[in-house]
PDB file of N, CA and C in Angstrom:
ATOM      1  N   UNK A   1      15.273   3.104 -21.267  1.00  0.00           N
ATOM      2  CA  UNK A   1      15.903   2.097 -22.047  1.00  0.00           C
ATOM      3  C   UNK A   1      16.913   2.690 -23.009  1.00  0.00           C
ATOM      4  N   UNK A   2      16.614   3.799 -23.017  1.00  0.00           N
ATOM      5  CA  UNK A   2      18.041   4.572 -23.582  1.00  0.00           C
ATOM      6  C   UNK A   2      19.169   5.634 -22.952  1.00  0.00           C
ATOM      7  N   UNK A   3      20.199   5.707 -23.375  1.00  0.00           N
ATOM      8  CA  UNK A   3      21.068   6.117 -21.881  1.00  0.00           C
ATOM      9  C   UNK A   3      20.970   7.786 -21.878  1.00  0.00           C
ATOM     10  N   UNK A   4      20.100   7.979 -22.855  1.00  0.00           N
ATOM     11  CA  UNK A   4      19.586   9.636 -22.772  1.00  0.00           C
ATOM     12  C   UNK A   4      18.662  10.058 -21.510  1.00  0.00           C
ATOM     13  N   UNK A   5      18.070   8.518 -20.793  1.00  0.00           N
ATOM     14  CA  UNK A   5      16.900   8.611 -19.713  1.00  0.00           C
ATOM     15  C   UNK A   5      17.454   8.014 -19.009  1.00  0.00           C
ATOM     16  N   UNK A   6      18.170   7.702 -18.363  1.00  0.00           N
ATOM     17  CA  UNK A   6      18.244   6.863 -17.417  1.00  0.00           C
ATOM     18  C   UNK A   6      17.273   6.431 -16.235  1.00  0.00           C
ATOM     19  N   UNK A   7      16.069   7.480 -15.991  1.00  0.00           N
ATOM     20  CA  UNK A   7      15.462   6.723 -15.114  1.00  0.00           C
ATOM     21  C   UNK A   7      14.310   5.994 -16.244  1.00  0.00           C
ATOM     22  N   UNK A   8      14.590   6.011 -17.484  1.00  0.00           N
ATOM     23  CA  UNK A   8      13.345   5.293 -18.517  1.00  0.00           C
ATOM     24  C   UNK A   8      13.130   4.042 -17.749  1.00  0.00           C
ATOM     25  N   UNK A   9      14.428   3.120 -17.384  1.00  0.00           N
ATOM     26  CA  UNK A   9      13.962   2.010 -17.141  1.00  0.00           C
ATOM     27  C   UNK A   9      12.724   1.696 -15.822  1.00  0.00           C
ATOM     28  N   UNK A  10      13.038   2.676 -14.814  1.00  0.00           N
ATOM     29  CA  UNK A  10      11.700   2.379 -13.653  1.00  0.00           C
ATOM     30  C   UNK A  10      10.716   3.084 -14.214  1.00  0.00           C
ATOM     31  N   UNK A  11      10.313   4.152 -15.355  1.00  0.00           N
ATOM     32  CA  UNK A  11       9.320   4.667 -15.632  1.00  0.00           C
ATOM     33  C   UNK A  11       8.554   3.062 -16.475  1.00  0.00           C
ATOM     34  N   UNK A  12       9.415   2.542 -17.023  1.00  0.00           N
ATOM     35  CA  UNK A  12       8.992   1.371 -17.981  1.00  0.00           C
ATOM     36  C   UNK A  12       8.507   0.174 -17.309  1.00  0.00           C
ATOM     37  N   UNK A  13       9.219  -0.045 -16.190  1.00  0.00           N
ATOM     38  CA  UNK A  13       9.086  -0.902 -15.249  1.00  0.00           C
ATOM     39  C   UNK A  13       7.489  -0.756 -14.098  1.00  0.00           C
ATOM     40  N   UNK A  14       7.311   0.528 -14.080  1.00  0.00           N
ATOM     41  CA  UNK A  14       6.380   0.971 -13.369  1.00  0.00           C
ATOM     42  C   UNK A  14       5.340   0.469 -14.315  1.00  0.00           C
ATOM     43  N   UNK A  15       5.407   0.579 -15.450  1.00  0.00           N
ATOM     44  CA  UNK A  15       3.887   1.211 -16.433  1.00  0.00           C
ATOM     45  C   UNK A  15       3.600  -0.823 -16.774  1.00  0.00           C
ATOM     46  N   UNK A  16       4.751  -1.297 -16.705  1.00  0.00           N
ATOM     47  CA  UNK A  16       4.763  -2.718 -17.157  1.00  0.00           C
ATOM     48  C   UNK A  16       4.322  -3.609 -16.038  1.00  0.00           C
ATOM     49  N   UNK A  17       4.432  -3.311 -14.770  1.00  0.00           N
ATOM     50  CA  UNK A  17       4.681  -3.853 -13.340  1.00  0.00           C
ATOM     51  C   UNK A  17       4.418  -3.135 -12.276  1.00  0.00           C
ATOM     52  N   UNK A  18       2.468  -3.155 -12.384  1.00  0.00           N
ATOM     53  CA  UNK A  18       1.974  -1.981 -11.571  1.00  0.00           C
ATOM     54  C   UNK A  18       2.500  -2.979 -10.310  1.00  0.00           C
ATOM     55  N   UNK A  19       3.163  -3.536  -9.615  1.00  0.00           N
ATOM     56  CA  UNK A  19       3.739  -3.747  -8.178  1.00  0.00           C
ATOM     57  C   UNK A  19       5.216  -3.557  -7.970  1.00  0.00           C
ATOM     58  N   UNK A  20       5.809  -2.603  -9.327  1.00  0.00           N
ATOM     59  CA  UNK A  20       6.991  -2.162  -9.010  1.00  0.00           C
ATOM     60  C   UNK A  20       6.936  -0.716  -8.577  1.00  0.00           C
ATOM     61  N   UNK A  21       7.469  -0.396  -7.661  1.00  0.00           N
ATOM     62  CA  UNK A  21       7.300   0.919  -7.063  1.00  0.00           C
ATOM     63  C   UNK A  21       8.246   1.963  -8.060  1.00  0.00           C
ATOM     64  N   UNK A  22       8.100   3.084  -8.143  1.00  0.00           N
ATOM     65  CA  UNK A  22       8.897   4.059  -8.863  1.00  0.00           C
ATOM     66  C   UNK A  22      10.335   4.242  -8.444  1.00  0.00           C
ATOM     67  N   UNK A  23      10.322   4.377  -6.937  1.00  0.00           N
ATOM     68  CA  UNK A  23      11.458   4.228  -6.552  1.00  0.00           C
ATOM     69  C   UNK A  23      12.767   3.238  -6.546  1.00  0.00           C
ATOM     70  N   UNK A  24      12.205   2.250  -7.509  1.00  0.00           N
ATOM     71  CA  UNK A  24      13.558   1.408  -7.433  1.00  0.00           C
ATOM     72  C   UNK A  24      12.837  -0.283  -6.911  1.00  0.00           C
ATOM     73  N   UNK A  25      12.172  -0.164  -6.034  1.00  0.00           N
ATOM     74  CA  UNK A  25      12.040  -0.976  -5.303  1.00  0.00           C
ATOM     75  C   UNK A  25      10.250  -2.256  -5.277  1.00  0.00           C
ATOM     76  N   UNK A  26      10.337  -3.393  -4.598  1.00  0.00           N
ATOM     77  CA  UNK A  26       9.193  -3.942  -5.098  1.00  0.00           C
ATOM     78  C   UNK A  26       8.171  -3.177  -3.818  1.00  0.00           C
ATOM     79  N   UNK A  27       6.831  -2.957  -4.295  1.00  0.00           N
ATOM     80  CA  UNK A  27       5.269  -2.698  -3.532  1.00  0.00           C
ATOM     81  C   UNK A  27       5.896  -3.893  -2.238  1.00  0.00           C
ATOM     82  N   UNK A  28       5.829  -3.042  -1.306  1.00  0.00           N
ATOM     83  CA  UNK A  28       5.451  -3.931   0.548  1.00  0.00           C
ATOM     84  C   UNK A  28       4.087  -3.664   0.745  1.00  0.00           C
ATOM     85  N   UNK A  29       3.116  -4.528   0.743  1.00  0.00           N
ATOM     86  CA  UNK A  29       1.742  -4.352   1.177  1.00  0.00           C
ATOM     87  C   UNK A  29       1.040  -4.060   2.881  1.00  0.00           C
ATOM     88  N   UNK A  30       0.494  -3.110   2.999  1.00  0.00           N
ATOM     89  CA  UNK A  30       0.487  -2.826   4.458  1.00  0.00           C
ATOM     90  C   UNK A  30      -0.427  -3.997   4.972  1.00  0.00           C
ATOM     91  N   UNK A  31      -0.212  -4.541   6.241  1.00  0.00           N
ATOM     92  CA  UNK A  31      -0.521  -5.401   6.833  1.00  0.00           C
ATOM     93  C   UNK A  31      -1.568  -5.626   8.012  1.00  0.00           C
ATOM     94  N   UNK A  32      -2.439  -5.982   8.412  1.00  0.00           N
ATOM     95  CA  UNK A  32      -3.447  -4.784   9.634  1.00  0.00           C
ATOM     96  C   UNK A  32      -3.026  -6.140  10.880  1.00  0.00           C
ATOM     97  N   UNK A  33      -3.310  -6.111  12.323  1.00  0.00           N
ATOM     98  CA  UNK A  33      -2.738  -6.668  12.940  1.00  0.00           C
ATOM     99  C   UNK A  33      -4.230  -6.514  13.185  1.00  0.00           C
ATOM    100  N   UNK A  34      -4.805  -7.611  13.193  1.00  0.00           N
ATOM    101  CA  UNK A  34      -6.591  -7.952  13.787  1.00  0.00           C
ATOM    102  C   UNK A  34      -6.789  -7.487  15.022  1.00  0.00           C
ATOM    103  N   UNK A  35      -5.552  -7.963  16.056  1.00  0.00           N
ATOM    104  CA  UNK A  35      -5.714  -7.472  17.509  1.00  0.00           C
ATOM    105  C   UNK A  35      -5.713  -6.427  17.784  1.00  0.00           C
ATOM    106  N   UNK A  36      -5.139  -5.481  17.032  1.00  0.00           N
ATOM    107  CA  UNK A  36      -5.336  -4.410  17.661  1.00  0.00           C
ATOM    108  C   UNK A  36      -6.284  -3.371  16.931  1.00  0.00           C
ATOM    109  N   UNK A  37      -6.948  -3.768  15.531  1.00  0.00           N
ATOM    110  CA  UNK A  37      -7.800  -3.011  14.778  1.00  0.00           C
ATOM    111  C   UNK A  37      -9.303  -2.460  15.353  1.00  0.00           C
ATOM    112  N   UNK A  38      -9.160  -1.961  15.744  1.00  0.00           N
ATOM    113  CA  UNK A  38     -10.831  -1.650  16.221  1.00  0.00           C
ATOM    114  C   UNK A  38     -12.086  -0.959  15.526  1.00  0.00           C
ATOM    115  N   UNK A  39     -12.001  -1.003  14.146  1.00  0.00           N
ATOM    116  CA  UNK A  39     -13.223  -1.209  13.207  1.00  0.00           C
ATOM    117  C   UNK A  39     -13.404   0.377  12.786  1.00  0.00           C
ATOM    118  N   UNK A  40     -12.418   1.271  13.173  1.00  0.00           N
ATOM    119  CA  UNK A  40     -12.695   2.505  12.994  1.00  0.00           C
ATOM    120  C   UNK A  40     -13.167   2.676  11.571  1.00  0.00           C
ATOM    121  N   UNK A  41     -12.617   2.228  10.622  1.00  0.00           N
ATOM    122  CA  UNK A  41     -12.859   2.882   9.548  1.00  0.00           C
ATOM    123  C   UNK A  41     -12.015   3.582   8.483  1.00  0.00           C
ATOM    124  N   UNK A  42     -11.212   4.192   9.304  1.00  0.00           N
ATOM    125  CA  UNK A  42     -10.313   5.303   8.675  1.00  0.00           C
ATOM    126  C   UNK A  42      -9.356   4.849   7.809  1.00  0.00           C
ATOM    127  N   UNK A  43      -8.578   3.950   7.663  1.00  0.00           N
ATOM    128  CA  UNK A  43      -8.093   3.716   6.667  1.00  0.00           C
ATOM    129  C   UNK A  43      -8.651   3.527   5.593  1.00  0.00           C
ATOM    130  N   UNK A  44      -9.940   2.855   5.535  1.00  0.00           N
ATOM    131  CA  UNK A  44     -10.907   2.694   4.471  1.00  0.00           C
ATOM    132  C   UNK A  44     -10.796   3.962   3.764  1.00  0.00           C
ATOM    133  N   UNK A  45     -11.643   5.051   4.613  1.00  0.00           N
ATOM    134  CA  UNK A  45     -11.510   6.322   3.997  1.00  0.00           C
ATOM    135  C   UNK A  45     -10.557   7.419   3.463  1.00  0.00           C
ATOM    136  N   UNK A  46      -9.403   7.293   3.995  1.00  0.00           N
ATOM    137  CA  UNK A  46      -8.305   7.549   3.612  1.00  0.00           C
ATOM    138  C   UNK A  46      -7.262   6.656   2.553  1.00  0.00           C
ATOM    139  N   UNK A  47      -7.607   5.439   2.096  1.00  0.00           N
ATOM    140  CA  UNK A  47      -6.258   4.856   1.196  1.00  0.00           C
ATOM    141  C   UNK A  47      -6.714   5.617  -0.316  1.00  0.00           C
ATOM    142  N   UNK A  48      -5.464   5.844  -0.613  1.00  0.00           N
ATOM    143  CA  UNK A  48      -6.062   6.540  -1.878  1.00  0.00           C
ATOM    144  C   UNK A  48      -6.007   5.430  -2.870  1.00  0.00           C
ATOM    145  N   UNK A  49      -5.798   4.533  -2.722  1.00  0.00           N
ATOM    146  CA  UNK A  49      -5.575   2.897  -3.787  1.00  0.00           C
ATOM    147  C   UNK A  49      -7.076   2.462  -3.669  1.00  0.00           C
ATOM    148  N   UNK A  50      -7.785   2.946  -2.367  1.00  0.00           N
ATOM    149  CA  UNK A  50      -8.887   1.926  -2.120  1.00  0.00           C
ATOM    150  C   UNK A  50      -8.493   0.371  -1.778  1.00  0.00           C
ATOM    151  N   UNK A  51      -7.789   0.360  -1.432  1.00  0.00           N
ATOM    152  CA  UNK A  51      -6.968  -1.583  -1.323  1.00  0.00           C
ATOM    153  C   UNK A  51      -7.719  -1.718  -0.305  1.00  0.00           C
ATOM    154  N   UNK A  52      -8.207  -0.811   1.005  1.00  0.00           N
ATOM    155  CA  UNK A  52      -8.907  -1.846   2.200  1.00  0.00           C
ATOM    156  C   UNK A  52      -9.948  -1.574   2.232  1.00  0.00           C
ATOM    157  N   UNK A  53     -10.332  -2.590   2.748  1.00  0.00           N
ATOM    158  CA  UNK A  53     -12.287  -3.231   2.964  1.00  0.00           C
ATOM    159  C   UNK A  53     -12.288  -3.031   4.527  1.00  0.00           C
ATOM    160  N   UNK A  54     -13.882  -3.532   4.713  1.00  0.00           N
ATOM    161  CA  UNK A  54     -13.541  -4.208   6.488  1.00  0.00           C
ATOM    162  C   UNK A  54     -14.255  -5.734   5.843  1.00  0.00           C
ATOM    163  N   UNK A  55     -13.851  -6.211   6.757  1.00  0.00           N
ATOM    164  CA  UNK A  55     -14.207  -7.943   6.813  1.00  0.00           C
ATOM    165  C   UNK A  55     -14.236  -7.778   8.303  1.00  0.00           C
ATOM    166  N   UNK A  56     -16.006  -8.253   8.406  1.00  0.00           N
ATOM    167  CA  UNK A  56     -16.210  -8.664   9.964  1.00  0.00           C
ATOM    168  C   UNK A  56     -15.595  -7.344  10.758  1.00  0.00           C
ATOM    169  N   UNK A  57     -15.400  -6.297  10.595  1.00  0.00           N
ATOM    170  CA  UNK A  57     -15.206  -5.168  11.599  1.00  0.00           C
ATOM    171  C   UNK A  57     -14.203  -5.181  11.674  1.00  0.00           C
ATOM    172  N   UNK A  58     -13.059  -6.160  10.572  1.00  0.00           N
ATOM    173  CA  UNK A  58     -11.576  -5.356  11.237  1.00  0.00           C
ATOM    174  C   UNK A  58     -10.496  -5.203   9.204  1.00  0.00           C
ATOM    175  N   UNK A  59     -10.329  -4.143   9.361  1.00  0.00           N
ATOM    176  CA  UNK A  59      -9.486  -4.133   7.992  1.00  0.00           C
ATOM    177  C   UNK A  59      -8.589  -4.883   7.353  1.00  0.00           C
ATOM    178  N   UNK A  60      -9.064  -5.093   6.186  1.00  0.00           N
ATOM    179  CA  UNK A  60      -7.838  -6.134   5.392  1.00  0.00           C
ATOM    180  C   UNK A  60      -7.939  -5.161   4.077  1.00  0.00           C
ATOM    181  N   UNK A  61      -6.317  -5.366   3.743  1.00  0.00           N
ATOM    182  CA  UNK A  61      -5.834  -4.849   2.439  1.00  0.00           C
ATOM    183  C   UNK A  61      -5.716  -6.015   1.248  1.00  0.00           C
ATOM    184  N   UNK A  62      -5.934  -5.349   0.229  1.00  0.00           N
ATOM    185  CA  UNK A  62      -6.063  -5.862  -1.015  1.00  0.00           C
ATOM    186  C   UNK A  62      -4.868  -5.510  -1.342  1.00  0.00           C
ATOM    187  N   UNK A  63      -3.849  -6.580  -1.235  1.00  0.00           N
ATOM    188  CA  UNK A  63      -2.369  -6.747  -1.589  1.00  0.00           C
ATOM    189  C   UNK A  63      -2.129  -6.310  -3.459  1.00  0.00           C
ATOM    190  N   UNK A  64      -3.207  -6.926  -4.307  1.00  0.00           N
ATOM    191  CA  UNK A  64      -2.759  -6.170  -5.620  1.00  0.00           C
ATOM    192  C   UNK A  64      -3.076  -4.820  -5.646  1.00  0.00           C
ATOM    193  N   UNK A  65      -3.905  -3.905  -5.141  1.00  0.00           N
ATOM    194  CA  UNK A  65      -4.039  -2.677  -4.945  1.00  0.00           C
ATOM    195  C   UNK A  65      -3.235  -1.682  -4.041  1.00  0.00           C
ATOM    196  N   UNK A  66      -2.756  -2.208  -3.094  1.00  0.00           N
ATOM    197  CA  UNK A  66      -1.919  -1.264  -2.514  1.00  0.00           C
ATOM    198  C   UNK A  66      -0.415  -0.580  -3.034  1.00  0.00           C
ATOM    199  N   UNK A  67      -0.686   0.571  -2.779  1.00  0.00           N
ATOM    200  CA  UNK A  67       0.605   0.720  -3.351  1.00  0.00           C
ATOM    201  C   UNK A  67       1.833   1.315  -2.601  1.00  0.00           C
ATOM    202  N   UNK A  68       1.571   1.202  -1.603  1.00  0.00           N
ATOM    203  CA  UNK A  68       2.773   1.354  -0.189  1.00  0.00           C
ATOM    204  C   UNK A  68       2.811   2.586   0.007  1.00  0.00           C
ATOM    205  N   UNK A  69       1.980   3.321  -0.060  1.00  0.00           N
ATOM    206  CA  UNK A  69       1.875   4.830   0.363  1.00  0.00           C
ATOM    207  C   UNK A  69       2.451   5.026   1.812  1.00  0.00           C
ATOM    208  N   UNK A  70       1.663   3.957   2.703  1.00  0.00           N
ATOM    209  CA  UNK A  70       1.819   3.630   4.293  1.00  0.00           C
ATOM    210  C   UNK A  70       1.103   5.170   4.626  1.00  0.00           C
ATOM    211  N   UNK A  71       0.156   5.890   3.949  1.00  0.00           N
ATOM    212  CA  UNK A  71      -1.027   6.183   3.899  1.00  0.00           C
ATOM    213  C   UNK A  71      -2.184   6.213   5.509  1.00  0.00           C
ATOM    214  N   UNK A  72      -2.452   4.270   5.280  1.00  0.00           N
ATOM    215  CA  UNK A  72      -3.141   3.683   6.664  1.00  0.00           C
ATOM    216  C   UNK A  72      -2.145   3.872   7.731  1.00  0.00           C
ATOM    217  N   UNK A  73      -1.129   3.665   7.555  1.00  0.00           N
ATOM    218  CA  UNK A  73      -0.423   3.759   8.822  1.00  0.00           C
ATOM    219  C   UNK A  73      -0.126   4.718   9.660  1.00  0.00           C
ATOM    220  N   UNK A  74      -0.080   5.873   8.831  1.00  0.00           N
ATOM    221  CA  UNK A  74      -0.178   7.688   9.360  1.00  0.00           C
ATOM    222  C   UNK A  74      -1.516   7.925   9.982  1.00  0.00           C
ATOM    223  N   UNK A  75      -2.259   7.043   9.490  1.00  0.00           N
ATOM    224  CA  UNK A  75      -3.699   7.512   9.967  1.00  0.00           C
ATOM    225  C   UNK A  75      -4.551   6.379  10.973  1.00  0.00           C
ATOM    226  N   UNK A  76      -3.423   5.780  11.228  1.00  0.00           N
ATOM    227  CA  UNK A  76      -4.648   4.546  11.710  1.00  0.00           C
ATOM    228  C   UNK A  76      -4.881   4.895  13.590  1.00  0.00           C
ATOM    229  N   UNK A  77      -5.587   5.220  13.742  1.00  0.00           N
ATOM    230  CA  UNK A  77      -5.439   5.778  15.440  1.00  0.00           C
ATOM    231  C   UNK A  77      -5.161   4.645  16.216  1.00  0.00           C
ATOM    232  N   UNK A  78      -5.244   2.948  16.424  1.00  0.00           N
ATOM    233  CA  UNK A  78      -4.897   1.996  16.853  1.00  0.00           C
ATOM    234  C   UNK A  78      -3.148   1.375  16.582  1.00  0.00           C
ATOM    235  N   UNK A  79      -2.484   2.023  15.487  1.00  0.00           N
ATOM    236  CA  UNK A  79      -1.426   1.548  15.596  1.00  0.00           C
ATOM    237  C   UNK A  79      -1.298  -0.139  14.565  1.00  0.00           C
ATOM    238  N   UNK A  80      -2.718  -0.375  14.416  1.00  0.00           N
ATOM    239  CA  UNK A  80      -2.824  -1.668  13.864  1.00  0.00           C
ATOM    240  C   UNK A  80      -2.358  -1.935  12.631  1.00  0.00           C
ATOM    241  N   UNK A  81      -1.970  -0.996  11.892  1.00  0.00           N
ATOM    242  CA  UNK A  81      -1.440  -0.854  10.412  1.00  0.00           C
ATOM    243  C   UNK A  81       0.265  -1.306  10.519  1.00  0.00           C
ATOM    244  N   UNK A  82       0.553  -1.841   9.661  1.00  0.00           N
ATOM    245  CA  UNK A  82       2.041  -1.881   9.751  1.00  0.00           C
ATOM    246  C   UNK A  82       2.506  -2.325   8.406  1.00  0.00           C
ATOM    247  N   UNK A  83       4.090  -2.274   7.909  1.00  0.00           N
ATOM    248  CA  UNK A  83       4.353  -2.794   6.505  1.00  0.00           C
ATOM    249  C   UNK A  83       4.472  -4.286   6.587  1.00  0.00           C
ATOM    250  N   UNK A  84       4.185  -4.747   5.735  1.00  0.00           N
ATOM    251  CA  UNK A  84       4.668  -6.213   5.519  1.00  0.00           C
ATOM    252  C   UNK A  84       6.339  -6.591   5.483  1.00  0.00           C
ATOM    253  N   UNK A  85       7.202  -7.694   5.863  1.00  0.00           N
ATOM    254  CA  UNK A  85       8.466  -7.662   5.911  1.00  0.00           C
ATOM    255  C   UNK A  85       8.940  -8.792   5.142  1.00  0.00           C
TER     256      UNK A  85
END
């Protein structure tokens, strides 16, 4: 907020608006595609937000917790992970 920082404003923005990303830009929440999820697990164990559960054997993300790492998506062995658009 002062022109001595210029990136103050996304540091401010971040700390004010945990769904503003650092980079500039708003949180895309990763998305799981039911059909093709097959209950592995692994994203569970791997998000470092903790945003996904399983429900009924197939993963859903907790849209205020995620923080677009795309994390699940590097790791998901089904492909079922994807960003939101």
């Amino acid at each position: 907020m002062t022109r001595d920082y210029p990136g103050s404003i996304a540091i401010f923005n971040w700390i004010s608006y945990p769904q503003y990303r650092k980079s500039g830009g708003y949180v895309v929440p990763a998305k799981v595609d039911k059909e093709l999820c097959v209950g592995c697990e692994t994203c569970v164990d791997e998000c470092p937000g903790e945003a996904i559960t399983m429900n009924d054997g197939i993963a859903k993300v907790d849209k205020e917790k995620c923080t677009d790492c795309q994390t699940c998506i590097d790791v998901c062995p089904s492909a079922a992970m994807s960003m939101e658009e």
